[in-house]
Protein backbone atom coordinates (compact mmCIF):
# COMPACT_ATOMS: atom_id res chain seq x y z
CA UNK A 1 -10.62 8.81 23.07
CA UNK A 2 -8.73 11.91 22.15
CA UNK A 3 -6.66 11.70 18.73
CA UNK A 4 -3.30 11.05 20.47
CA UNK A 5 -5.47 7.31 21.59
CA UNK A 6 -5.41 8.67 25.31
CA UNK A 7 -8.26 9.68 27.25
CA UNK A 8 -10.20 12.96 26.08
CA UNK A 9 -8.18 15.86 28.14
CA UNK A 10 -7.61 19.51 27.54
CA UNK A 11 -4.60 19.29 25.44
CA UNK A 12 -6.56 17.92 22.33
CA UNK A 13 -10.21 19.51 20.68
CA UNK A 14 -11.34 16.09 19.39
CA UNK A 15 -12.73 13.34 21.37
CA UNK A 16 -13.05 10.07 19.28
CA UNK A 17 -16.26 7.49 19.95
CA UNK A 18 -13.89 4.43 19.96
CA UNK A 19 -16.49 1.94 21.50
CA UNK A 20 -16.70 -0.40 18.39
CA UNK A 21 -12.79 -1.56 18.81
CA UNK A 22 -13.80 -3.22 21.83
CA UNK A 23 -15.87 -5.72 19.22
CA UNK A 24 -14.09 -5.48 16.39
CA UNK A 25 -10.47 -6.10 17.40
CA UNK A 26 -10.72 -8.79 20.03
CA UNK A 27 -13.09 -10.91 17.81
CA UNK A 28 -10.80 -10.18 14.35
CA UNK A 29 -7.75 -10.33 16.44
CA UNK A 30 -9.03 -13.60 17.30
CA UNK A 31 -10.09 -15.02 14.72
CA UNK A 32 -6.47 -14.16 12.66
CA UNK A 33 -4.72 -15.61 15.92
CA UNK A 34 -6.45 -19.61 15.65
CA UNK A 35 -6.59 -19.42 12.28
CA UNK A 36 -3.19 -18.34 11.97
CA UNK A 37 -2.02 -20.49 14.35
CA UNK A 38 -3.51 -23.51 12.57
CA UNK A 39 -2.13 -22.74 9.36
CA UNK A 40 1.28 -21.58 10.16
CA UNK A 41 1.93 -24.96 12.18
CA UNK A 42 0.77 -26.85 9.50
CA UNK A 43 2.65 -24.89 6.73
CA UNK A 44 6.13 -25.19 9.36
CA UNK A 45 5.80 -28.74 9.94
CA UNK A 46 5.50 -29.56 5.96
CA UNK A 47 8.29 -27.09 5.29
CA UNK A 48 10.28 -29.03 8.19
CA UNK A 49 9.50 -32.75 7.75
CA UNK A 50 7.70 -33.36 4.89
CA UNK A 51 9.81 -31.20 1.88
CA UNK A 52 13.24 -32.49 1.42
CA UNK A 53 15.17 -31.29 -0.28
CA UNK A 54 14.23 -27.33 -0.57
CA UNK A 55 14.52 -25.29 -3.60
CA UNK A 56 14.81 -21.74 -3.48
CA UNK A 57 10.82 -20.66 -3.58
CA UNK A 58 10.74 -23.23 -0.37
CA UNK A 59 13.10 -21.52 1.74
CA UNK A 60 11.72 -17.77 1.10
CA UNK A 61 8.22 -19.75 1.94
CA UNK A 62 9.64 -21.00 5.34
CA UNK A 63 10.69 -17.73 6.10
CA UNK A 64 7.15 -16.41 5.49
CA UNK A 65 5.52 -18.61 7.97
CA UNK A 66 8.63 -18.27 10.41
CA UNK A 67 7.23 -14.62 10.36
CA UNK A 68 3.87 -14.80 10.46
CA UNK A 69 4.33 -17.31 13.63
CA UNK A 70 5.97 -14.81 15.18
CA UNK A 71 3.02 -12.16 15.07
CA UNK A 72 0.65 -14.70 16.01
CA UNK A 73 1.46 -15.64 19.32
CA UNK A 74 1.29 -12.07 20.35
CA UNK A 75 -2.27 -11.39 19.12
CA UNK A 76 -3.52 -13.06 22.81
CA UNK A 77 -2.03 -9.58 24.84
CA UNK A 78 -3.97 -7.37 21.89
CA UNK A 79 -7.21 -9.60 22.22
CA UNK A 80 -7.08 -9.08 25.74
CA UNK A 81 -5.96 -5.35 25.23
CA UNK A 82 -9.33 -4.49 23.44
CA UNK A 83 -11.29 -6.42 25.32
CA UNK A 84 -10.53 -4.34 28.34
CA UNK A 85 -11.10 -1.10 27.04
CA UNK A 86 -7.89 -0.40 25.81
CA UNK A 87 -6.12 -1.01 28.84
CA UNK A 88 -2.46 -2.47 28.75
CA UNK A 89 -1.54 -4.42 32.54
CA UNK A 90 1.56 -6.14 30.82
CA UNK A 91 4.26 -2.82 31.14
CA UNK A 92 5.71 -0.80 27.94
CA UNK A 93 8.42 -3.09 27.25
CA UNK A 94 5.90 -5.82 26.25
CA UNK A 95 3.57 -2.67 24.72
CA UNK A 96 7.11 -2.25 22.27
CA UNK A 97 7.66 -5.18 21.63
CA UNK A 98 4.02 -6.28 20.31
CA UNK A 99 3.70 -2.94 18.08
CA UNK A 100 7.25 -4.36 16.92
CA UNK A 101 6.47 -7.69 15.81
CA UNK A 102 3.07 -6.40 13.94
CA UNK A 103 5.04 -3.65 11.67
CA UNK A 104 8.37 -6.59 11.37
CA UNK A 105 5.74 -9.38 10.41
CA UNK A 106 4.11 -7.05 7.62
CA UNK A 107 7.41 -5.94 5.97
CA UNK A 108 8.82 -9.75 6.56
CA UNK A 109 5.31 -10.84 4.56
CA UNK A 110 5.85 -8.10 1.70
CA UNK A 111 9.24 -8.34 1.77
CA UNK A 112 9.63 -12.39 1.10
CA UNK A 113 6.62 -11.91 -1.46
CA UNK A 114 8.94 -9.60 -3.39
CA UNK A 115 11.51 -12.30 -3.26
CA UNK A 116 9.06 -15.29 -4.70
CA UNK A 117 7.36 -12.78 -7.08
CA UNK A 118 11.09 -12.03 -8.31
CA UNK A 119 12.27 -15.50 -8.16
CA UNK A 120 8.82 -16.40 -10.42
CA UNK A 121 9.92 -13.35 -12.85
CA UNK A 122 13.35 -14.73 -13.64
CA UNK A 123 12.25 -18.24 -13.89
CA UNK A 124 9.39 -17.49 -16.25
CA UNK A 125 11.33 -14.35 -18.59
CA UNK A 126 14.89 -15.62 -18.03
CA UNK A 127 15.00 -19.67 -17.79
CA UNK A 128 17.94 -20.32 -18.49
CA UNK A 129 20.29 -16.79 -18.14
CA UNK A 130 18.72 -16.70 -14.34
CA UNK A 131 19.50 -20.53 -12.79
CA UNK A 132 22.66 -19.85 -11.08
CA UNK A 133 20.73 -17.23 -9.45
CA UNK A 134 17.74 -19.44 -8.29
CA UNK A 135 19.67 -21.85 -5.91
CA UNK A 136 18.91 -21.97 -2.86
CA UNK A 137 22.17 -20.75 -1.04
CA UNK A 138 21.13 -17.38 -2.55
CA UNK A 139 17.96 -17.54 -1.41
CA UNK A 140 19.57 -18.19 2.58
CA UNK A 141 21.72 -15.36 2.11
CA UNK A 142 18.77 -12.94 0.61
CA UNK A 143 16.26 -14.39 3.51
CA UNK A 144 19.18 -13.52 6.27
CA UNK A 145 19.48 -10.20 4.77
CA UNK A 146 15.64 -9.62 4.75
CA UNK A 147 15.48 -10.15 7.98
CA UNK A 148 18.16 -8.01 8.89
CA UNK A 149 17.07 -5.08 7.18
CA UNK A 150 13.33 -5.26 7.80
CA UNK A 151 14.31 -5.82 11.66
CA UNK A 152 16.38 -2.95 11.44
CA UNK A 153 14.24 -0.19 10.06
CA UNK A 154 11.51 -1.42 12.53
CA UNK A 155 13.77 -0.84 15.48
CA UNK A 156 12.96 3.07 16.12
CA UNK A 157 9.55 1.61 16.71
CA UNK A 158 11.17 0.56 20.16
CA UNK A 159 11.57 3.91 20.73
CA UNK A 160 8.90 5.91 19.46
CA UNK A 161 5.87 3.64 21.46
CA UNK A 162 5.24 4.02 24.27
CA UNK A 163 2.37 3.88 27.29
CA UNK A 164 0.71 6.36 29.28
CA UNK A 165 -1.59 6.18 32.11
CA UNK A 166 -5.49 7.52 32.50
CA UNK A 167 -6.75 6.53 35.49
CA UNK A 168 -6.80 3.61 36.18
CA UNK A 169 -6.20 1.91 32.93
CA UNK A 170 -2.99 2.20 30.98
CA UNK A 171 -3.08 2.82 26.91
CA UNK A 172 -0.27 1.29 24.81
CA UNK A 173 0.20 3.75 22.08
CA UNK A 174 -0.28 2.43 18.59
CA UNK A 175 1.91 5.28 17.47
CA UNK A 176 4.19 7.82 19.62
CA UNK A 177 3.30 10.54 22.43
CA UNK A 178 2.33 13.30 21.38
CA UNK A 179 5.91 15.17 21.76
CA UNK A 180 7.11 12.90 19.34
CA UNK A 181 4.15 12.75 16.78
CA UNK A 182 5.92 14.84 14.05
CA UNK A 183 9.06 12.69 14.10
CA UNK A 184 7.20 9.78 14.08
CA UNK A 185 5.44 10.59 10.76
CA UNK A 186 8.26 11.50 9.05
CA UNK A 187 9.42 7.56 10.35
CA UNK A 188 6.33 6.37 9.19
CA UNK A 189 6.84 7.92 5.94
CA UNK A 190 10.10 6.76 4.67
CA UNK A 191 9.41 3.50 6.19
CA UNK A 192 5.99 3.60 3.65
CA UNK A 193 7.94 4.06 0.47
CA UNK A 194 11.07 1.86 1.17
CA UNK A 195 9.57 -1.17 2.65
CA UNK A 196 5.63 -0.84 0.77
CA UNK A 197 5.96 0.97 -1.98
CA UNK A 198 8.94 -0.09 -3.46
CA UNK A 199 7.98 -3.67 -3.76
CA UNK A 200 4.85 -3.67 -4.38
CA UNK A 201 5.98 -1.69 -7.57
CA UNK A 202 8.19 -3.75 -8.48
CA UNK A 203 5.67 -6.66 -8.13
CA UNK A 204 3.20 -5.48 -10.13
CA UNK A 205 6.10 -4.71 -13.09
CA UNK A 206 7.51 -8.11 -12.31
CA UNK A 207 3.79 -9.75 -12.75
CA UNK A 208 3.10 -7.61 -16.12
CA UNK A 209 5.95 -8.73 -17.35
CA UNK A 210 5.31 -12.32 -16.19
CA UNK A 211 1.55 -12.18 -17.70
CA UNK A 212 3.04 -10.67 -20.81
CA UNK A 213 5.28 -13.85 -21.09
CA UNK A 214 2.75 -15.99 -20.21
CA UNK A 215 -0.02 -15.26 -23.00
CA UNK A 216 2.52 -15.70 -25.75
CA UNK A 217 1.32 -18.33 -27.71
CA UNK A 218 3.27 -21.23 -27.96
CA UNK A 219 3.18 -25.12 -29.06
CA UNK A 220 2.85 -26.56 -25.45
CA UNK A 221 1.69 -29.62 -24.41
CA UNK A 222 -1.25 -29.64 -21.52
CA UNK A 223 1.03 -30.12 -19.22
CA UNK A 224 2.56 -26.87 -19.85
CA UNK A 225 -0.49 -24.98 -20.43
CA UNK A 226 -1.90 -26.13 -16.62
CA UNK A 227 1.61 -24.99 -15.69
CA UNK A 228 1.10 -21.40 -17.25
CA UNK A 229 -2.48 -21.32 -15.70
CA UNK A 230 -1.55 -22.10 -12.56
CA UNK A 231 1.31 -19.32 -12.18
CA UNK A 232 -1.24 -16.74 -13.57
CA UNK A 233 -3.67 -17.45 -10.47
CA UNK A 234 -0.64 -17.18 -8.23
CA UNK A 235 0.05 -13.96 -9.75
CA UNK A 236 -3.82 -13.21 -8.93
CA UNK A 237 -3.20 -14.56 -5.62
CA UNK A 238 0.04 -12.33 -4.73
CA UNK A 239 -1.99 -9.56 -5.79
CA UNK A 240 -5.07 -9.89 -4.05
CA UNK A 241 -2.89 -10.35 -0.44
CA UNK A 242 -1.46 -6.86 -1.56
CA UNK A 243 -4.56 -5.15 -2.42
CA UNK A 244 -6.90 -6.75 0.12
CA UNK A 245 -4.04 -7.31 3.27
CA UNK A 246 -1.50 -3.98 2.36
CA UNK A 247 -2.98 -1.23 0.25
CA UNK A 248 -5.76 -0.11 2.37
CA UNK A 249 -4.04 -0.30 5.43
CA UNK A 250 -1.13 1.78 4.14
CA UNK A 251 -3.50 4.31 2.90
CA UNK A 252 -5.53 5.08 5.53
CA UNK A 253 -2.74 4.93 8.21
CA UNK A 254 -0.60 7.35 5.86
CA UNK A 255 -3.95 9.94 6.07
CA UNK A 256 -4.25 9.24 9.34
CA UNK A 257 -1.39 10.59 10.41
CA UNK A 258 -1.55 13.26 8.11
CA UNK A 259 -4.63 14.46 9.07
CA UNK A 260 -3.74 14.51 12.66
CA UNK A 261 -0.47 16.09 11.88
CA UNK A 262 -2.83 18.99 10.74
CA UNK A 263 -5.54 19.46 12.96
CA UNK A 264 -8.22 18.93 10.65
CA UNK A 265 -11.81 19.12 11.56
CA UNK A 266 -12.83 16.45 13.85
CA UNK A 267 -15.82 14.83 11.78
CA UNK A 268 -12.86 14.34 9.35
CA UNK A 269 -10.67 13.59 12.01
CA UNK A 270 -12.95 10.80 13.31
CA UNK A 271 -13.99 9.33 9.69
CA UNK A 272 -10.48 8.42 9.27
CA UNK A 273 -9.40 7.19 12.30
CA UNK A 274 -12.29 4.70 12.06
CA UNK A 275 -11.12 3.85 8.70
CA UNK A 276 -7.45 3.48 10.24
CA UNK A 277 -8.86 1.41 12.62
CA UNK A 278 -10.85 -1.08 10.94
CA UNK A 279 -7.88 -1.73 7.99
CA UNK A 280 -5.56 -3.14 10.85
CA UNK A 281 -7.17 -6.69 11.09
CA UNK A 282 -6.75 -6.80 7.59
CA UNK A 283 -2.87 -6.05 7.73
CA UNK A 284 -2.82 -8.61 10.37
CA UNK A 285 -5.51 -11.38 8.20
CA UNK A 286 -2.25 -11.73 6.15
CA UNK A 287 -1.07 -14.14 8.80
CA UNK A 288 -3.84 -16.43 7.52
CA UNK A 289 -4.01 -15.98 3.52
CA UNK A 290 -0.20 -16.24 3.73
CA UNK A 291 -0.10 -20.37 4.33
CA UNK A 292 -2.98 -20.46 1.87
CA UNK A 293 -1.30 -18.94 -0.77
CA UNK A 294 1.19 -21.62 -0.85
CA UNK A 295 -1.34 -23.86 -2.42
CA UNK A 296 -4.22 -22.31 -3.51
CA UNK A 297 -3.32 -22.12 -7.26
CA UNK A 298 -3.81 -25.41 -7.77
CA UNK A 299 -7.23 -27.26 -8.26
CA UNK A 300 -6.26 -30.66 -6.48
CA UNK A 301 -4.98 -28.69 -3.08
CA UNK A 302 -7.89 -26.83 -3.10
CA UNK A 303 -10.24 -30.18 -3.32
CA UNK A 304 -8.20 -31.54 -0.30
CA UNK A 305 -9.40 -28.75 2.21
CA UNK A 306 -12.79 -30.09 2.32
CA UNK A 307 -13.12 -32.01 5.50
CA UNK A 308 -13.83 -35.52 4.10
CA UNK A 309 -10.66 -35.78 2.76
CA UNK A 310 -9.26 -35.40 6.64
CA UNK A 311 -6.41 -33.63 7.87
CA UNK A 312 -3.35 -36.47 6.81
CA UNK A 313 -4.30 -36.44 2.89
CA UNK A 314 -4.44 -32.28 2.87
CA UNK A 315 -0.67 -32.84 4.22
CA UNK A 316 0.22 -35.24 1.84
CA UNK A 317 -1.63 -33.36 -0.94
CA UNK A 318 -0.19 -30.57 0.09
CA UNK A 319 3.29 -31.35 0.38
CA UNK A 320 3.38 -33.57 -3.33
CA UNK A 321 1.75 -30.19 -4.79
CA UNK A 322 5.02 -28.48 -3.60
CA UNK A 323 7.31 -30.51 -4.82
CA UNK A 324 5.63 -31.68 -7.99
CA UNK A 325 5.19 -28.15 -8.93
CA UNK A 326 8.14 -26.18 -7.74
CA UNK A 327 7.64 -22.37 -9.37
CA UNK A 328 10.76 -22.55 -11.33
CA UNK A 329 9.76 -25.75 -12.64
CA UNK A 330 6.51 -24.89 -13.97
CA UNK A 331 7.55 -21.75 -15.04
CA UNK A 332 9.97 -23.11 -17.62
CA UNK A 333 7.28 -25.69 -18.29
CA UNK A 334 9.43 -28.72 -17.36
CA UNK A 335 7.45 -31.35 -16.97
CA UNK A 336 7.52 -33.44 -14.00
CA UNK A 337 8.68 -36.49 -15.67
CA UNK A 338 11.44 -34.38 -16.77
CA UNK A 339 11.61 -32.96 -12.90
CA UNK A 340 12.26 -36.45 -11.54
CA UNK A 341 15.08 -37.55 -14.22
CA UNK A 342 17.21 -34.18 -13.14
CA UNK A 343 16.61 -33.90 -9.34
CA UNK A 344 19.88 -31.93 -9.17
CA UNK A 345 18.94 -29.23 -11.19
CA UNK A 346 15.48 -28.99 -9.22
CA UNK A 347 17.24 -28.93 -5.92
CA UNK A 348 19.04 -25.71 -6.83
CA UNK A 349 16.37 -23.54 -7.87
């Protein structure tokens, strides 16, 4: 493979050895597509028939796993992609499209993690000051406008990829031809700090601020405490899907395309393409750790995954989890006898 991800030729000096994406991706691919799969229909049909009525941190959740459904379903063409060789029978418009849904499904995922880490924030600094902020007609209009914006800076990815034939196989670009390349990058880079770097910025200052709040001792009852412990792993949680899922994805495709940009030698040139390379299932595991997150924090969810327990009671655990512990309530340390005697004020948040 040359460094443009066509065939070598005598446009390009560097030829890349690209043999181990015809293991790596189809099997990762695969694996993040039943996983994902799995998960995300479980996590939709809890959201859909088994949480009524939704607070805010529900509805930014649905969206989550609306998005992550999306990017599943196309991992099958990509699976098959790889498989091949890196030949692409289904035309550009479906080569577009797929590239599409992979960048809009990791700025939907970081961008409705922003919104629960934010929603968190205010509920655990600003209790009271911030509750006709957390109801959930806010949260619509902020998930509409996600959506919205994400989809919109994602939209010169429509242009920019593209296919081009070698042979008799076709390669679906996983960035631009080479014409193009230098635009592209600059793309790539504002895209980087407004949809990446921005939030995960103000993540980690939301979560230091959180953790600061947190640790303050304080007369609480046990109740409260397992409250406080249980948004601190979430915080963990959020984090971890950022540093394992995002950051070195981010990184190595911002060198990548660097490097290329400057015709560096091709030892380094090859080094970081396999790096680039081998960071993508992770941007795309998110699919999977996503549904998880929405219950690992807490100790009796995490006993009902074992298999004994079957799949009905990990539902049912699953879905009394969320509504016993909605995040604003355990943020404020209600308690959740205190949770059922005000049911209005839950529903809002």
């Amino acid at each position: 493979m040359n460094a443009f991800g066509g065939r070598e030729n005598s446009t390009y000096k560097c030829t890349f050895n690209e043999d181990f994406k015809k293991v790596l991706l189809p099997v990762s691919y695969g694996i993040v597509f039943c996983v994902g799969l799995i998960l995300n229909i479980l996590a939709l049909y809890i959201f859909l028939f088994r949480i009524k009525p939704w607070n805010a941190s529900t509805t930014y959740m649905f969206n989550l796993a609306i998005s992550d459904m999306m990017y599943v379903i196309s991992l099958p063409l990509l699976v098959y992609y790889y498989s091949q060789g890196d030949n692409w029978p289904f035309g550009v418009a479906l080569c577009k499209i797929v590239k599409f849904l992979f960048y809009t499904n990791m700025y939907c995922s970081i961008s409705f993690l922003l919104c629960i880490s934010i929603h968190r924030f205010l509920g655990i600094c600003y209790p009271m000051k911030s509750l006709g902020w957390l109801k959930v007609r806010n949260a619509r209009i902020i998930s509409v406008v996600v959506w919205v914006i994400v989809s919109a800076c994602q939209s010169p990815i429509l242009y920019f990829v593209t296919t081009s034939s070698n042979g008799d196989s076709t390669t679906c670009h996983d960035t631009s031809s080479k014409d193009l390349f230098d635009n592209f990058v600059v793309y790539s880079t504002v895209d980087l700090a407004l949809l990446f770097c921005v939030p995960f910025i103000t993540i980690i200052i939301c979560y230091c601020l959180m953790a600061r709040t947190l640790m303050k001792p304080s007369a609480a009852t046990a109740q409260t405490s397992a409250s406080k412990k249980k948004s601190i792993k979430m915080i963990i949680i959020v984090l971890a899907v950022f540093i394992i899922c995002f950051l070195p994805f981010h990184i190595n495709r911002t060198l990548y395309y660097y490097f290329r940009k400057m015709e560096l030698d091709c030892n380094i040139l090859n080094a970081i393409n396999l790096a680039y390379k081998v960071t993508r299932p992770l941007a795309s595991a998110n699919s999977c750790l996503d549904p998880i997150l929405y219950f690992l924090a807490g100790q009796t969810v995490r006993r009902s995954i074992i298999p004994r327990n079957g799949l009905s009671k990990m539902k049912n655990k699953f879905t009394s989890y969320v509504l016993e512990n909605n995040w604003s309530g355990s943020a404020t340390g209600v308690s959740n006898s205190e949770a059922r005697q005000s049911p209005a004020v839950i529903s809002k948040v």
